[in-house]
N, C-alpha and C. Protein backbone atom coordinates (compact mmCIF):
# COMPACT_ATOMS: atom_id res chain seq x y z
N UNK A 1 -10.14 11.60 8.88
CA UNK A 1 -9.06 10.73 8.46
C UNK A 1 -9.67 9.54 7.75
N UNK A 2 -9.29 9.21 6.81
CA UNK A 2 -9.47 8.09 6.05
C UNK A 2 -8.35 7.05 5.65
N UNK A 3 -8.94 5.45 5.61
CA UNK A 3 -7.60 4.71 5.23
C UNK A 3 -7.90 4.50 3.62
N UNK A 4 -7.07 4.38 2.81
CA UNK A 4 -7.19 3.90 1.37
C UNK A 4 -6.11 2.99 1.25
N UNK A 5 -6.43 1.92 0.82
CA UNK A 5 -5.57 0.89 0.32
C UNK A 5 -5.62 0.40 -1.04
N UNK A 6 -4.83 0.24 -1.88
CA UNK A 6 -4.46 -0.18 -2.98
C UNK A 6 -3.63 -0.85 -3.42
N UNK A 7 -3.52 -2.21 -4.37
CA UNK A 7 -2.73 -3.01 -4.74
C UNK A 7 -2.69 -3.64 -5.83
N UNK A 8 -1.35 -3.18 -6.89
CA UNK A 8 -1.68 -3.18 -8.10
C UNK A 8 -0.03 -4.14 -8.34
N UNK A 9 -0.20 -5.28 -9.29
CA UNK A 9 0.62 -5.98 -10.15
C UNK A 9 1.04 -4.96 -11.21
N UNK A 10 2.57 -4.62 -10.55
CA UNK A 10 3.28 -3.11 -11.59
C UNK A 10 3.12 -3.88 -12.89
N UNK A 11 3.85 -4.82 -13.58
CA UNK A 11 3.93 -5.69 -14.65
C UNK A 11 3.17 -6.82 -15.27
N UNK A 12 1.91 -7.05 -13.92
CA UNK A 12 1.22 -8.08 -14.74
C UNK A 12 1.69 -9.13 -13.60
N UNK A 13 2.98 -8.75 -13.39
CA UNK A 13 3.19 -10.41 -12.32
C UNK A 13 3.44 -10.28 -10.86
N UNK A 14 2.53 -10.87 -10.20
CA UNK A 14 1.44 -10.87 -9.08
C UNK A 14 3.09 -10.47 -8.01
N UNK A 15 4.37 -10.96 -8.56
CA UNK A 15 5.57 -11.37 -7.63
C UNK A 15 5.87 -9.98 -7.73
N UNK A 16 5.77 -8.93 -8.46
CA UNK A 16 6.18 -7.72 -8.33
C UNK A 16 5.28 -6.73 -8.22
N UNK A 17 4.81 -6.12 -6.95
CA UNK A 17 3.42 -5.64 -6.79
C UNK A 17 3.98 -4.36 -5.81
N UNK A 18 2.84 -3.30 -6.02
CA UNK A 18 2.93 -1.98 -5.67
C UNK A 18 1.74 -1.96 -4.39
N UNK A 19 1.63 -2.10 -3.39
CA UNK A 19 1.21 -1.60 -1.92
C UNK A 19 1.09 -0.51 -1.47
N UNK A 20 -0.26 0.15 -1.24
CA UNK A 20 -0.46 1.79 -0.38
C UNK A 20 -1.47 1.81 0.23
N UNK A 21 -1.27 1.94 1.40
CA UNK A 21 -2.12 2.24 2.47
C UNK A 21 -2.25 3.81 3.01
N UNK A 22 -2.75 4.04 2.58
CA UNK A 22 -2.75 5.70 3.09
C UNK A 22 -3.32 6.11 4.02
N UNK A 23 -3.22 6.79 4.94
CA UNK A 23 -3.21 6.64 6.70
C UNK A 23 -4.16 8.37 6.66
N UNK A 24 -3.82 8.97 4.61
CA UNK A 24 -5.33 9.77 4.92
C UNK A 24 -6.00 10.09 3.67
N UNK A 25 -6.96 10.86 3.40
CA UNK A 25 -7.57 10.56 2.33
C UNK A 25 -6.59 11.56 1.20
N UNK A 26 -5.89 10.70 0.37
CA UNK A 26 -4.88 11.13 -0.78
C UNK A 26 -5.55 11.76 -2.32
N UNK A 27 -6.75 12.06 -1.87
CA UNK A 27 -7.42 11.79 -3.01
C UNK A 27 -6.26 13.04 -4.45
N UNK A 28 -5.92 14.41 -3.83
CA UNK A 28 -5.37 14.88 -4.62
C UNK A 28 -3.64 14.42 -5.02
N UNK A 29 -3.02 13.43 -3.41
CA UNK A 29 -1.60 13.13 -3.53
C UNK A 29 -1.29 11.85 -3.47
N UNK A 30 -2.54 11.17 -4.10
CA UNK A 30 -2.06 9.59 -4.35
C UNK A 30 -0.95 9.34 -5.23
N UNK A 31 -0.55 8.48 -4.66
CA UNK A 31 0.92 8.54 -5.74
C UNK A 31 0.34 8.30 -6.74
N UNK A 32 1.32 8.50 -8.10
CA UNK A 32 1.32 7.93 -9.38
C UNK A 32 1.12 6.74 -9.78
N UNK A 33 2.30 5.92 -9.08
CA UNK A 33 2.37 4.46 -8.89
C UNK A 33 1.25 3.61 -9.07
N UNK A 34 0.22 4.03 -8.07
CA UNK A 34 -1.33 3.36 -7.78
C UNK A 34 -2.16 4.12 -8.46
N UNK A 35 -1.97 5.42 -9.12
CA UNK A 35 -2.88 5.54 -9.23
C UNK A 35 -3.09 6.00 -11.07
N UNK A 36 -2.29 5.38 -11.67
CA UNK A 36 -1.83 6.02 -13.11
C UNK A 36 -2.47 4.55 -14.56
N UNK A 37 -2.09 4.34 -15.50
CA UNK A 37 -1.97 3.55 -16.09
C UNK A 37 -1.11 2.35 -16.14
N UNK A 38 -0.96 1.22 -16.66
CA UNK A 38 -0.01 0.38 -16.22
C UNK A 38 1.18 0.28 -16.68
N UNK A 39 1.00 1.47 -18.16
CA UNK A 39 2.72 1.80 -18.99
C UNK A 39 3.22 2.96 -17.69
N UNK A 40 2.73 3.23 -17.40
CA UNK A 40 3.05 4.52 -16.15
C UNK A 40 3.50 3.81 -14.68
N UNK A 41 2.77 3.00 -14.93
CA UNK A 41 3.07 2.04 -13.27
C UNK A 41 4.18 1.57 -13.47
N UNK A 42 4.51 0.43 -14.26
CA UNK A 42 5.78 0.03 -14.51
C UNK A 42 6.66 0.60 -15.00
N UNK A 43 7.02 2.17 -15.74
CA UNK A 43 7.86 2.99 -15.37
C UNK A 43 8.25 3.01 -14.03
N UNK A 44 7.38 3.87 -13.60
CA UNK A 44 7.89 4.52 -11.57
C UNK A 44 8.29 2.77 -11.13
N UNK A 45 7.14 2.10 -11.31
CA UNK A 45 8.00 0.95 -10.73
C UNK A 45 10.00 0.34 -10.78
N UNK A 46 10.11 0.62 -12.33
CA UNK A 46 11.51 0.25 -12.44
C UNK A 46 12.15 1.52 -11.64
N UNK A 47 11.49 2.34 -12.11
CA UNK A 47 12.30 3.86 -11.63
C UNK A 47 12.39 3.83 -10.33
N UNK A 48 11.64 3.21 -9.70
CA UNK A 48 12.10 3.54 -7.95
C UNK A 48 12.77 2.12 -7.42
N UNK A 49 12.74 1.23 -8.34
CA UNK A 49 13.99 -0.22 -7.73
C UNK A 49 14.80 0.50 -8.32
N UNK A 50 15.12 1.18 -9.64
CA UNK A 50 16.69 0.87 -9.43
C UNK A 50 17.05 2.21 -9.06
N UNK A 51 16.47 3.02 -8.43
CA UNK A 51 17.44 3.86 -7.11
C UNK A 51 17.97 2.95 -6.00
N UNK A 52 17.48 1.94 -5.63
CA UNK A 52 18.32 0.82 -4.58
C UNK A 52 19.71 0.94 -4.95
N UNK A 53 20.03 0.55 -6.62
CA UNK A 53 21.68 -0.30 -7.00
C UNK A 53 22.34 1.02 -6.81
N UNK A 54 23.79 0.71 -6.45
CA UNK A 54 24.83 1.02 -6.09
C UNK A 54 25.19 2.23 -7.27
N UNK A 55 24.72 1.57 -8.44
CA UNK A 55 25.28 2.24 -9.19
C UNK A 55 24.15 3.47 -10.08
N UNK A 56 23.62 3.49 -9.55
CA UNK A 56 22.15 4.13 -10.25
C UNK A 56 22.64 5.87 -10.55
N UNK A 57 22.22 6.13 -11.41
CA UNK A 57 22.88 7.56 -12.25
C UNK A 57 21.61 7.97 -13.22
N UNK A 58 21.09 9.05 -12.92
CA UNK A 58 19.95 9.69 -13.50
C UNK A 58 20.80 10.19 -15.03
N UNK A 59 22.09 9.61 -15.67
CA UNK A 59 22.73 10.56 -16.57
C UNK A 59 22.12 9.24 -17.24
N UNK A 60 21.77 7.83 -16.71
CA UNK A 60 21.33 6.68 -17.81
C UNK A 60 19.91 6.84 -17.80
N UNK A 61 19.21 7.45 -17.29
CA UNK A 61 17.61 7.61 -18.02
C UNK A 61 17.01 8.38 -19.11
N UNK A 62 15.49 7.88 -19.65
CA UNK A 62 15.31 8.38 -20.60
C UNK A 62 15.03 10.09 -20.48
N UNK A 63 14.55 10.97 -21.12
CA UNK A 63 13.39 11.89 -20.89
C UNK A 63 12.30 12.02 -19.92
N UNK A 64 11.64 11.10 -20.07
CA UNK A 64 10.92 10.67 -19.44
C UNK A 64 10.81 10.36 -17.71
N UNK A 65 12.11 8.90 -18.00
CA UNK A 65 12.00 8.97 -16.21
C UNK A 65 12.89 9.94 -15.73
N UNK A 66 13.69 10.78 -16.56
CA UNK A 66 13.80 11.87 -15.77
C UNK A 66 12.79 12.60 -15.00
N UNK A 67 12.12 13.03 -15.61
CA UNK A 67 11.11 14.18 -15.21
C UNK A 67 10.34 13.23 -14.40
N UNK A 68 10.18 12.27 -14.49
CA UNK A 68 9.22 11.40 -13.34
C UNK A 68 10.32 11.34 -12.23
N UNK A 69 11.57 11.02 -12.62
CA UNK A 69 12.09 11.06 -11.11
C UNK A 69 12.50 12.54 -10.19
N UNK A 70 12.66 13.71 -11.26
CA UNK A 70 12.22 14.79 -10.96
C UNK A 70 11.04 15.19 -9.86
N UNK A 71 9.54 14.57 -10.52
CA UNK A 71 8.61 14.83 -9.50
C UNK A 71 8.74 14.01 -8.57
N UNK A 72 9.26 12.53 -8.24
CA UNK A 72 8.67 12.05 -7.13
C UNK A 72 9.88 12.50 -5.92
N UNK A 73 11.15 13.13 -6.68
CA UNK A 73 11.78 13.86 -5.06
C UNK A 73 11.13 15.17 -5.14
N UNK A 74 10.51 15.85 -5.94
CA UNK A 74 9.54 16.77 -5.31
C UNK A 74 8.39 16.86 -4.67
N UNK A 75 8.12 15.60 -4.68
CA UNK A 75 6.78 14.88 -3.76
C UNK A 75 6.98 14.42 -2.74
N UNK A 76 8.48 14.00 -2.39
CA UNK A 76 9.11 13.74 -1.41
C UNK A 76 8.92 11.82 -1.04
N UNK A 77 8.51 11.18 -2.46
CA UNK A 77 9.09 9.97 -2.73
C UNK A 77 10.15 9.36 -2.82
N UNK A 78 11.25 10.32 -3.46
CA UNK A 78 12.68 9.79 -3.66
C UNK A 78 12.90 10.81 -3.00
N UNK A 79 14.03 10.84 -1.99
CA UNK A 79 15.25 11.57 -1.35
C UNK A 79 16.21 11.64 -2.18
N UNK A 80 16.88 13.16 -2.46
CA UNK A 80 18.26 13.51 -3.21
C UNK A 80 18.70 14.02 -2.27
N UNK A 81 19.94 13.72 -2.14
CA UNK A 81 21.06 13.86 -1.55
C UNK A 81 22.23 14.14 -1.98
N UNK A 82 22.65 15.43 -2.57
CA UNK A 82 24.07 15.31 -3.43
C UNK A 82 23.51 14.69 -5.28
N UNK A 83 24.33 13.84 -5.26
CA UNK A 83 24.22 13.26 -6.25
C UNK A 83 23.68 11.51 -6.02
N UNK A 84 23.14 11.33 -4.55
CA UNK A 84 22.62 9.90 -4.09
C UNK A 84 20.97 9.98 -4.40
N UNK A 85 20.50 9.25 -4.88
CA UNK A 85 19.26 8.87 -4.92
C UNK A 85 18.59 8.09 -3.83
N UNK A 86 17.48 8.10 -3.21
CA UNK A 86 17.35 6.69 -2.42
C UNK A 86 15.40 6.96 -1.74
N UNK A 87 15.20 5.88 -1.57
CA UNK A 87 13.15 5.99 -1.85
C UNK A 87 12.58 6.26 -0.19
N UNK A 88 11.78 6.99 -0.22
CA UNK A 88 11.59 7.48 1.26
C UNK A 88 10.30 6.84 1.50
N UNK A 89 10.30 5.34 0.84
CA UNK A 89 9.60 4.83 1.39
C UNK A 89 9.93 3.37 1.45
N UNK A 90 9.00 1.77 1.68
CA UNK A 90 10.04 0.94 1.77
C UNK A 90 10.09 0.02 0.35
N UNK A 91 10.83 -0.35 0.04
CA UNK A 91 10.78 -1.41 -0.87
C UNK A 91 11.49 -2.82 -0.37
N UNK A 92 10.73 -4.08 -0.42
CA UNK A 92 11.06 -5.11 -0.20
C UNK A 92 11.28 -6.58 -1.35
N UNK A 93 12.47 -6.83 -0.98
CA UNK A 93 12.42 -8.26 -2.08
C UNK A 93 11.48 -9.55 -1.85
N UNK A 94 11.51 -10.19 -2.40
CA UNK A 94 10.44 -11.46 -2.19
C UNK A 94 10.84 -12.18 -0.64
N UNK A 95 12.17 -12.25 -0.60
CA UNK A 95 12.72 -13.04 0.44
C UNK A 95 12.40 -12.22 1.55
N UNK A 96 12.70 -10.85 1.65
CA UNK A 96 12.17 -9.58 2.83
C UNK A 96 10.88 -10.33 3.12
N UNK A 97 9.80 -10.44 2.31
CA UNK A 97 8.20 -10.60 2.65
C UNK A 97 8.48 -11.64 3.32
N UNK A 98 9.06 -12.63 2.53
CA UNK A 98 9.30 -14.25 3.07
C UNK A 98 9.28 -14.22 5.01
N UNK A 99 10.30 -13.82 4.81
CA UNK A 99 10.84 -13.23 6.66
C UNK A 99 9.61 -12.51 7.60
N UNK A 100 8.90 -11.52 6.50
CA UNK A 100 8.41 -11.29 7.23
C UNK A 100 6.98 -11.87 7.66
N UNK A 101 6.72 -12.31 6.92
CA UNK A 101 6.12 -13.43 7.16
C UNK A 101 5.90 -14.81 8.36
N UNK A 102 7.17 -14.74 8.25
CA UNK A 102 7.20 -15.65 9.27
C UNK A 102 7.63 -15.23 10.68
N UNK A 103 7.83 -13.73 10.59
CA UNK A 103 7.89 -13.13 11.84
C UNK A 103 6.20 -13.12 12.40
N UNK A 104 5.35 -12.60 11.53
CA UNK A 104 4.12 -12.28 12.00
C UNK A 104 3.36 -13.48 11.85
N UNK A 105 3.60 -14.66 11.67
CA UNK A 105 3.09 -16.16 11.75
C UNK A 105 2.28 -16.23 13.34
N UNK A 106 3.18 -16.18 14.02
CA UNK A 106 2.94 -16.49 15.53
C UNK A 106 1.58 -15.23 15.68
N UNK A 107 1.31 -14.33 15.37
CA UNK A 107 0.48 -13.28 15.74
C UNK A 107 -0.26 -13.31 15.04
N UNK A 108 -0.41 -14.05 13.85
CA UNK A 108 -2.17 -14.75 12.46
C UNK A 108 -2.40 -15.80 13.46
N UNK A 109 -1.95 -16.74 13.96
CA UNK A 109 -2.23 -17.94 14.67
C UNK A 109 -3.20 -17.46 15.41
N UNK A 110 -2.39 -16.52 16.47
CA UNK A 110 -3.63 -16.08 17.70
C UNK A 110 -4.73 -15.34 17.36
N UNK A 111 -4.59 -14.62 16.37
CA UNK A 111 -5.90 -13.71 15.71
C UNK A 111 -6.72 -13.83 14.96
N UNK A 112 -6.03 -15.00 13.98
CA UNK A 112 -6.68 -15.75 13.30
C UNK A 112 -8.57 -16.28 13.49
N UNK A 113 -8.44 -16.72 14.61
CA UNK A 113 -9.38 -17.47 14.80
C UNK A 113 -10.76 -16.40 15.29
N UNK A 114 -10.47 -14.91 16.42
CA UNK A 114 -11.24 -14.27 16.87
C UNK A 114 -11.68 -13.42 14.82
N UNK A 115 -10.94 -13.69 14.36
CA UNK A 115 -10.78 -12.91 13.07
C UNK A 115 -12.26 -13.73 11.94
N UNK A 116 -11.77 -14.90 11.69
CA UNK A 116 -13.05 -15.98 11.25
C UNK A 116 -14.16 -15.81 11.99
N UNK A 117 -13.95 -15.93 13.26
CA UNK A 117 -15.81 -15.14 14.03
C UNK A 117 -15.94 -14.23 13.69
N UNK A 118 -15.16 -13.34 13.17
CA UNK A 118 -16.17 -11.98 13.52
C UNK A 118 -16.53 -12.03 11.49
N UNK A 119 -15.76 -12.44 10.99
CA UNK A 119 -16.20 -12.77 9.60
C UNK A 119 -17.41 -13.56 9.32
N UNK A 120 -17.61 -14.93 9.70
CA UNK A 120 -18.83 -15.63 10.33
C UNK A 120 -20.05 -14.63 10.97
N UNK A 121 -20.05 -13.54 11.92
CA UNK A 121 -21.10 -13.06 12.12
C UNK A 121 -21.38 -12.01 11.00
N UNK A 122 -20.47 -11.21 10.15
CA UNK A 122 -20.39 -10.31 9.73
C UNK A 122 -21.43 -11.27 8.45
N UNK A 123 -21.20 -12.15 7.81
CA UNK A 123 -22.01 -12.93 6.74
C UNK A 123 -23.27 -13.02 7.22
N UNK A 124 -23.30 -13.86 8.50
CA UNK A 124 -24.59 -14.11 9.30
C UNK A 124 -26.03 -12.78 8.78
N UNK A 125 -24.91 -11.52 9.65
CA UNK A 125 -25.95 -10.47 9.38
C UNK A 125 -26.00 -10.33 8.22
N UNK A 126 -25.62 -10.46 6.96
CA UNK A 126 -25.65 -10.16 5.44
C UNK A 126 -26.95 -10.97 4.93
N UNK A 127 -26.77 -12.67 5.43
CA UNK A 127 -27.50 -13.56 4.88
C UNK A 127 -29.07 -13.57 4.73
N UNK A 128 -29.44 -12.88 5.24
CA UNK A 128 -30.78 -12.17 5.45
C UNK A 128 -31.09 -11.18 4.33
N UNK A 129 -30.21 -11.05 3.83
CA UNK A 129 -30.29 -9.40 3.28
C UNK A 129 -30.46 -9.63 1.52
N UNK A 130 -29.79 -10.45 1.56
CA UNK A 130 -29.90 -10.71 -0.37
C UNK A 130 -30.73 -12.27 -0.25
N UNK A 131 -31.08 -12.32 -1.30
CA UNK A 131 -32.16 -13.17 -2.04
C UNK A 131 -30.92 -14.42 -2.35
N UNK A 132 -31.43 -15.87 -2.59
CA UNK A 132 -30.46 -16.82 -2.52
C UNK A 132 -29.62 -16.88 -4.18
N UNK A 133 -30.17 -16.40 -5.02
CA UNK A 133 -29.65 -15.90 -6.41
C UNK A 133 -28.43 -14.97 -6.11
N UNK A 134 -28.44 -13.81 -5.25
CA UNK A 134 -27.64 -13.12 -4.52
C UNK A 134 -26.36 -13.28 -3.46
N UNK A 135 -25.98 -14.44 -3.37
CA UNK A 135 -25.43 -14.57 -2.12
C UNK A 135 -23.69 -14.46 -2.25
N UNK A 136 -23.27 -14.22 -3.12
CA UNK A 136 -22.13 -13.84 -3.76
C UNK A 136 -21.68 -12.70 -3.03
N UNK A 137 -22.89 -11.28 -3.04
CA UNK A 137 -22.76 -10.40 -2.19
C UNK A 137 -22.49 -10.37 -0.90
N UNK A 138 -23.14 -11.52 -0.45
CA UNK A 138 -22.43 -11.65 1.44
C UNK A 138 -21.02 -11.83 1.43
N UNK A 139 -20.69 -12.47 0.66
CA UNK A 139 -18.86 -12.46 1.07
C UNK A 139 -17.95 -10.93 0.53
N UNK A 140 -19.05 -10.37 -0.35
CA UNK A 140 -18.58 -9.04 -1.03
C UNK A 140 -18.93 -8.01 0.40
N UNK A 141 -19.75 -7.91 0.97
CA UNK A 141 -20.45 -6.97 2.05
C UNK A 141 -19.38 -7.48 3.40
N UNK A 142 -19.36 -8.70 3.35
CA UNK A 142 -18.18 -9.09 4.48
C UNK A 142 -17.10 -8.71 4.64
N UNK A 143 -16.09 -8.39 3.79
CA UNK A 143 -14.96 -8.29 3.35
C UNK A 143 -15.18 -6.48 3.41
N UNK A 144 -16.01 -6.01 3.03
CA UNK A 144 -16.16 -4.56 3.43
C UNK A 144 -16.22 -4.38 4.90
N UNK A 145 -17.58 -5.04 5.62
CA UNK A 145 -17.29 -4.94 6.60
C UNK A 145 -15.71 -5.27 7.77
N UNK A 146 -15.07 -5.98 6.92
CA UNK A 146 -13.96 -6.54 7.82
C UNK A 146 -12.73 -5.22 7.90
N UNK A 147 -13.33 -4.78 6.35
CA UNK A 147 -12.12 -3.60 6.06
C UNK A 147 -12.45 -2.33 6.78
N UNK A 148 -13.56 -2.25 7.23
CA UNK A 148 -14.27 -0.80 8.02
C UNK A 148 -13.78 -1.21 9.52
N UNK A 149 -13.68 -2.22 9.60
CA UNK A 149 -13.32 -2.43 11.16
C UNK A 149 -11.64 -1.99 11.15
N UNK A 150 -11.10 -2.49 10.10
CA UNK A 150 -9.41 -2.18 9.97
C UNK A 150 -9.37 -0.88 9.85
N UNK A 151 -10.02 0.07 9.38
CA UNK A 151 -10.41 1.14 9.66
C UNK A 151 -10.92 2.21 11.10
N UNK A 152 -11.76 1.48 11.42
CA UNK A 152 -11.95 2.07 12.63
C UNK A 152 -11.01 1.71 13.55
N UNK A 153 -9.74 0.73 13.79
CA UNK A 153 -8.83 0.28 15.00
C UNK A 153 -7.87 1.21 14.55
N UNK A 154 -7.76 1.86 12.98
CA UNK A 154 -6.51 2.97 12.94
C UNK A 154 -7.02 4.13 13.51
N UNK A 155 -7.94 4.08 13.30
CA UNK A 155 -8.70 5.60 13.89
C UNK A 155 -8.92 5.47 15.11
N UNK A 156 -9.90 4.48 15.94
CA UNK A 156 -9.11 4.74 17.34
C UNK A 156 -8.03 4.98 17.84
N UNK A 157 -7.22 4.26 17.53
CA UNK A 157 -5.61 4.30 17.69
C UNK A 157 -5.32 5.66 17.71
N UNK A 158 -5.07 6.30 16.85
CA UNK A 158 -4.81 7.45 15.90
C UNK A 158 -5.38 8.69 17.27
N UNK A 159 -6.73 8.63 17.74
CA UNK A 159 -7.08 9.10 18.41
C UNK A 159 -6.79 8.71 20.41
N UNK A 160 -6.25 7.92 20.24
CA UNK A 160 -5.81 7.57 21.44
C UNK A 160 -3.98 7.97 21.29
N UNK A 161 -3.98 8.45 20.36
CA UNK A 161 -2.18 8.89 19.83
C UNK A 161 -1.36 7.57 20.48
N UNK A 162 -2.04 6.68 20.18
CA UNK A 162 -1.26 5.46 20.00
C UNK A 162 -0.46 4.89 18.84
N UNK A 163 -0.93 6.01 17.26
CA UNK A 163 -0.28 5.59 16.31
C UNK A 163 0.26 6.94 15.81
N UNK A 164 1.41 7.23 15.26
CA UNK A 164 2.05 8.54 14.63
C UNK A 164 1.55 8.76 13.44
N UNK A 165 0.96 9.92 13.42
CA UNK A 165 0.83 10.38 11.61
C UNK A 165 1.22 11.41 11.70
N UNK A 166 2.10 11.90 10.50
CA UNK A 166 2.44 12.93 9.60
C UNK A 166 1.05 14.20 10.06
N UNK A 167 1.44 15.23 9.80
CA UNK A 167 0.82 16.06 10.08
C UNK A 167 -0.51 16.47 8.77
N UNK A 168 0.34 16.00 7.73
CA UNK A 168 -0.43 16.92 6.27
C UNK A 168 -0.49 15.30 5.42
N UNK A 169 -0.93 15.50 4.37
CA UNK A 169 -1.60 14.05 3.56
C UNK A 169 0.25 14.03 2.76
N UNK A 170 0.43 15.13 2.44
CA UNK A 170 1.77 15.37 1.81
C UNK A 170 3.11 14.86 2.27
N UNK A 171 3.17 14.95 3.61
CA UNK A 171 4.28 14.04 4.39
C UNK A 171 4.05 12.41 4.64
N UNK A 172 2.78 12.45 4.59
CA UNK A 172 2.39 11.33 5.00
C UNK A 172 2.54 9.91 3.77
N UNK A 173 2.38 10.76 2.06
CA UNK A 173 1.71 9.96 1.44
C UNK A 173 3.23 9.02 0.89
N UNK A 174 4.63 9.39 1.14
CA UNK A 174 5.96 8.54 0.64
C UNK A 174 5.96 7.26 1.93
N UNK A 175 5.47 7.82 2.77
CA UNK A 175 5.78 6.76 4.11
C UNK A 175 4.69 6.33 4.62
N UNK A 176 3.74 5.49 3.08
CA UNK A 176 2.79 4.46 3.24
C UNK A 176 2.76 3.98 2.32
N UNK A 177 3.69 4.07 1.46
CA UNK A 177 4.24 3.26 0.39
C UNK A 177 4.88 1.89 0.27
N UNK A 178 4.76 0.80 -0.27
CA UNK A 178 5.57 -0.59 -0.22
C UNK A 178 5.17 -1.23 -1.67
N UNK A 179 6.50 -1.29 -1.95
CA UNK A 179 7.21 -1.70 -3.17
C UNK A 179 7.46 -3.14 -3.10
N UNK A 180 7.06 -4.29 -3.81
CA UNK A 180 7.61 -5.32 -3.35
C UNK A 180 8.35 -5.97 -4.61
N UNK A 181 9.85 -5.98 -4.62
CA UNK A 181 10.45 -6.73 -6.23
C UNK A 181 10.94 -7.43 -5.84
């Protein structure tokens, strides 16, 4: 099992950004989204907000996002239903993050701090390692190391079936998706 994370500005602006964490290694079913060009990104991007509106009708798209919205309910990104569209994964507005944010405030506070130590030792051991021309790399080697640890607590987890995964990379890869407009 592998985690992959990716985070890409669909348009250029930092406020509308595409999120994937993949819970396994996607290498053949990474979405499009993350993993395409940026005329391609910001397609699927519009294409999967406006399945949200009320009024959304695949009879107003081009060629194009047809067949793109074609594949991503065959990928099992978008859910069809009848004639309803809707994203089987989450998408959030700015104000959603806002909230949530301040739900998980109280839980950075407390972790926060065991979090900076272990960043602090993680440099410590680096600082030794590159030449003082070099030291740019310790915060580059840190930040890896911090991400291998976020790594290994899904995988314990995972193995203690403390966390649910999808059985196949294919079920898995719409419901580690986050959209943020």
């Amino acid at each position: 099992m592998a985690i992959e994370e990716r985070c890409v500005a669909a348009d250029g602006n930092k406020e509308n950004m595409v999120y994937w964490l993949g819970v396994y290694n996607f290498a053949k079913h990474l979405p499009k989204i993350v993993a395409s060009d940026r005329k391609t990104i910001l397609l699927l991007y519009n294409l999967y907000c406006a399945v949200l509106n009320d009024d959304f009708s695949p009879d107003h798209l081009s060629g194009d996002e047809k067949e793109k919205l074609a594949e991503a309910v065959e990928c099992g990104l978008i859910r069809k239903n009848g004639g309803s569209y809707k994203p089987n994964f989450a998408i959030f507005s700015n104000e959603q993050m806002e909230e949530l944010h301040k739900i998980f405030a109280p839980l950075l506070r407390k972790t926060e701090p065991g979090f900076i130590e272990l960043a602090k030792q993680f440099k410590k051991l680096h600082k030794t390692d590159y030449p003082q021309a070099k030291q740019s790399l310790i915060e580059h080697h840190a930040r890896v190391d911090l991400f291998s640890m976020g790594v290994l607590f899904f995988k314990l987890a995972a193995e203690e079936n403390k966390l649910w995964f999808p059985e196949t990379p294919e079920e898995g890869a719409p419901l580690t998706l986050v959209i943020i407009k």
